[in-house]
Protein backbone atom coordinates (compact mmCIF):
# COMPACT_ATOMS: atom_id res chain seq x y z
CA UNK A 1 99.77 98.33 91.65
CA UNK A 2 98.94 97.71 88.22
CA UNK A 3 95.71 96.36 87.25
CA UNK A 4 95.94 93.50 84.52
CA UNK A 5 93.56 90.56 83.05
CA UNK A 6 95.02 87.52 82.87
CA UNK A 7 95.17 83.95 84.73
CA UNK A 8 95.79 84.16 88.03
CA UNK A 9 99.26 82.68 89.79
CA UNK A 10 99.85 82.41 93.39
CA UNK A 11 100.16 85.98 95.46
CA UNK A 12 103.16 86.71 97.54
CA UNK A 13 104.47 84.03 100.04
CA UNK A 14 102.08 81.73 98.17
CA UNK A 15 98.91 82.90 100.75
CA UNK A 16 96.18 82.86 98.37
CA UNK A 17 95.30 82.90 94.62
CA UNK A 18 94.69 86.91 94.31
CA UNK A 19 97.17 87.97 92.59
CA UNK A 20 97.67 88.14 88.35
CA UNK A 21 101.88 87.43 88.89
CA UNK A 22 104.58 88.29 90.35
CA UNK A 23 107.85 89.87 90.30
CA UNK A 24 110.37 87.73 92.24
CA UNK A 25 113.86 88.77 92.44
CA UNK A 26 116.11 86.54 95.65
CA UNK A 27 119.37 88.42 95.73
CA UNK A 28 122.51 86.65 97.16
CA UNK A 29 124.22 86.76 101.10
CA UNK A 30 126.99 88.79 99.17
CA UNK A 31 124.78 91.87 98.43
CA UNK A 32 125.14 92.25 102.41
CA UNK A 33 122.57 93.21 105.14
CA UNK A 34 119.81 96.29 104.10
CA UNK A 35 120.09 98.93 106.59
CA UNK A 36 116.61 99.98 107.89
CA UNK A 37 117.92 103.65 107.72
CA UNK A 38 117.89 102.82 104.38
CA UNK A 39 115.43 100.96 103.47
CA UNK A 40 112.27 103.42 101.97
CA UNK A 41 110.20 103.50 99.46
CA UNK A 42 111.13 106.23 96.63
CA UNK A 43 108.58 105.39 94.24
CA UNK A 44 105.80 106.78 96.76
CA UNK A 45 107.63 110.29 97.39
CA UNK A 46 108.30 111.37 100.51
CA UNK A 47 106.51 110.69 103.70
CA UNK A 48 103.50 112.52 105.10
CA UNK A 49 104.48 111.03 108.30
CA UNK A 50 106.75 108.43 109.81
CA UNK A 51 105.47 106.44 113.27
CA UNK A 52 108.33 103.85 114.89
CA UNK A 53 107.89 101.39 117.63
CA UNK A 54 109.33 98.68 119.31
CA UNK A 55 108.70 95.33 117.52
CA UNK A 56 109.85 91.93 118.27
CA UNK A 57 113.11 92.38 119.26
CA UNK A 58 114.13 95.03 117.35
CA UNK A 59 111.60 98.22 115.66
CA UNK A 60 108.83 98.63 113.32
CA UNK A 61 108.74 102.08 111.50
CA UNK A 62 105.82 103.18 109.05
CA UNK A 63 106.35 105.76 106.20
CA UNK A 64 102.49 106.99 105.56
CA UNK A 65 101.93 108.47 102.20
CA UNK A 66 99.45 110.40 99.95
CA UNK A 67 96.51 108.25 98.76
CA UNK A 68 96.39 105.43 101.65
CA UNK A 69 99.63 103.93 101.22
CA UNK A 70 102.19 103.22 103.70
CA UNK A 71 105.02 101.41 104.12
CA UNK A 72 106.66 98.97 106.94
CA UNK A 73 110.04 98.31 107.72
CA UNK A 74 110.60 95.55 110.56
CA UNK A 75 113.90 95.73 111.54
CA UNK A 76 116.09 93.49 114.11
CA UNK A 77 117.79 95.13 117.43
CA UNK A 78 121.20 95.47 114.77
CA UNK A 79 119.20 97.54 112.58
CA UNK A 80 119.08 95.07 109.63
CA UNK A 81 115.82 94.59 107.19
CA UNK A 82 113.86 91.54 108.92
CA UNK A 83 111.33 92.32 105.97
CA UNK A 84 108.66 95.06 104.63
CA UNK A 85 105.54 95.74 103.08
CA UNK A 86 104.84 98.65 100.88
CA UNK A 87 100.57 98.62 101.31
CA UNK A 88 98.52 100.23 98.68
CA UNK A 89 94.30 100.84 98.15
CA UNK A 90 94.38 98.15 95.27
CA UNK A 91 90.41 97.74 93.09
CA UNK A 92 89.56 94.26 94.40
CA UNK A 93 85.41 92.97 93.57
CA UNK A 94 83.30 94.81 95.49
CA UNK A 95 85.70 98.36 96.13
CA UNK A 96 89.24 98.69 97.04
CA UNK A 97 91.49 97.18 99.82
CA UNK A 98 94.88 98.00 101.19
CA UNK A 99 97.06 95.33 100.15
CA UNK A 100 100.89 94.52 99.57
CA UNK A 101 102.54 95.94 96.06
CA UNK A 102 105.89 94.94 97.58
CA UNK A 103 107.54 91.84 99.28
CA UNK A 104 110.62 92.22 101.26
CA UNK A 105 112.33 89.27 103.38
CA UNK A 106 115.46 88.14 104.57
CA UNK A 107 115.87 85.08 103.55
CA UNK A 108 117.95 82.34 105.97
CA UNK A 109 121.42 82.75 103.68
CA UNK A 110 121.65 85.92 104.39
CA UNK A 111 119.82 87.62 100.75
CA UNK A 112 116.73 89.09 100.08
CA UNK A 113 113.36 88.01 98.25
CA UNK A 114 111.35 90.58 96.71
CA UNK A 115 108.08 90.31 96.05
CA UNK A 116 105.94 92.12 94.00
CA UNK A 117 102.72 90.87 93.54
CA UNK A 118 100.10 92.25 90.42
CA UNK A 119 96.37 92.34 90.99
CA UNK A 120 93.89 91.15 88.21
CA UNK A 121 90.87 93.73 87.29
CA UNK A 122 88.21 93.19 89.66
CA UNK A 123 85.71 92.32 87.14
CA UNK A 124 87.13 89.96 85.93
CA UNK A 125 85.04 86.39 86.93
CA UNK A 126 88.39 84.41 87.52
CA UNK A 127 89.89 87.25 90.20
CA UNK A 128 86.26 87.22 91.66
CA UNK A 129 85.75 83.63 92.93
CA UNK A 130 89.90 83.93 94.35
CA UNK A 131 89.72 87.34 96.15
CA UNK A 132 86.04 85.81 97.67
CA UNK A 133 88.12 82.51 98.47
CA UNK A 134 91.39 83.83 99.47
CA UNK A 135 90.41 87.27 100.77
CA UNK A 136 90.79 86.91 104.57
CA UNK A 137 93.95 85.43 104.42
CA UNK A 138 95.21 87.95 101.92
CA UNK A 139 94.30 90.75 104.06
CA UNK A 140 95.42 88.99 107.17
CA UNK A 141 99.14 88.74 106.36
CA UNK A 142 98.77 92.65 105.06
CA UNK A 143 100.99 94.29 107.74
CA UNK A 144 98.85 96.85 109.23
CA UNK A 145 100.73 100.62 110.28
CA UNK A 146 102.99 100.93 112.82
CA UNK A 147 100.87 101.96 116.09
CA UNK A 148 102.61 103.66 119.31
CA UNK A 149 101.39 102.71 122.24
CA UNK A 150 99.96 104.73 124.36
């Protein structure tokens, strides 16, 4: 969440141009499988409230927190990480916007990627012209909460 000048680089899963840097860490098949039982955000304290749902074979659980952020866990029927977003109210131009301060994917051998992507300070002329050109496609692969259905 950290708000930094500086050129921009590509934002997580190379979407758009938004983001300052990132943090990029792949760990190996031999770290095993992340339990979603397990799998939280501690840096955010502990949830407000928690919503799960079915998702795509397997469930989708949100951890809500103070401040507008949440976090989402998609896990597989097994209970394994698929991936996650922790989503935060980041200053873009023009206000704030929920948007992903961490990455997490399972990657085909078996190990994780881990994202975290930094934002530059919205006044900033450079972050400017990229958050109006990349915006909607930034904000469109922001996972939204879990939602039950009702």
């Amino acid at each position: 969440m950290s708000m930094s000048r500086g050129r921009l680089g590509v934002a997580a899963a190379a979407v758009t141009v938004v983001a300052v840097g990132s943090v990029v860490m792949v760990t190996s098949a031999a770290v095993g499988d992340i339990a979603c039982s397990d799998h939280v955000a501690p840096r955010l304290g502990k949830a407000l409230r928690t919503v799960s749902a079915p998702h795509a074979g397997g469930r989708e659980t949100t951890r809500f927190h103070a401040g507008g952020a949440y976090h989402v866990a998609r896990c597989d029927a097994d209970g394994r990480l698929v991936e996650s977003q922790t989503v935060a109210p980041i200053a873009v131009p023009g206000g704030s916007a929920l948007l992903p301060v961490n990455v997490v994917s399972r990657q085909p051998d078996g190990g994780y990627r881990v994202v975290a992507p930094t934002y530059a300070n919205p006044a900033d002329p450079a972050f400017v012209r990229a958050w109006r050109t990349g915006r909607d496609a930034i904000l469109a692969s922001t996972f939204a909460p879990t939602e039950v259905a009702r």
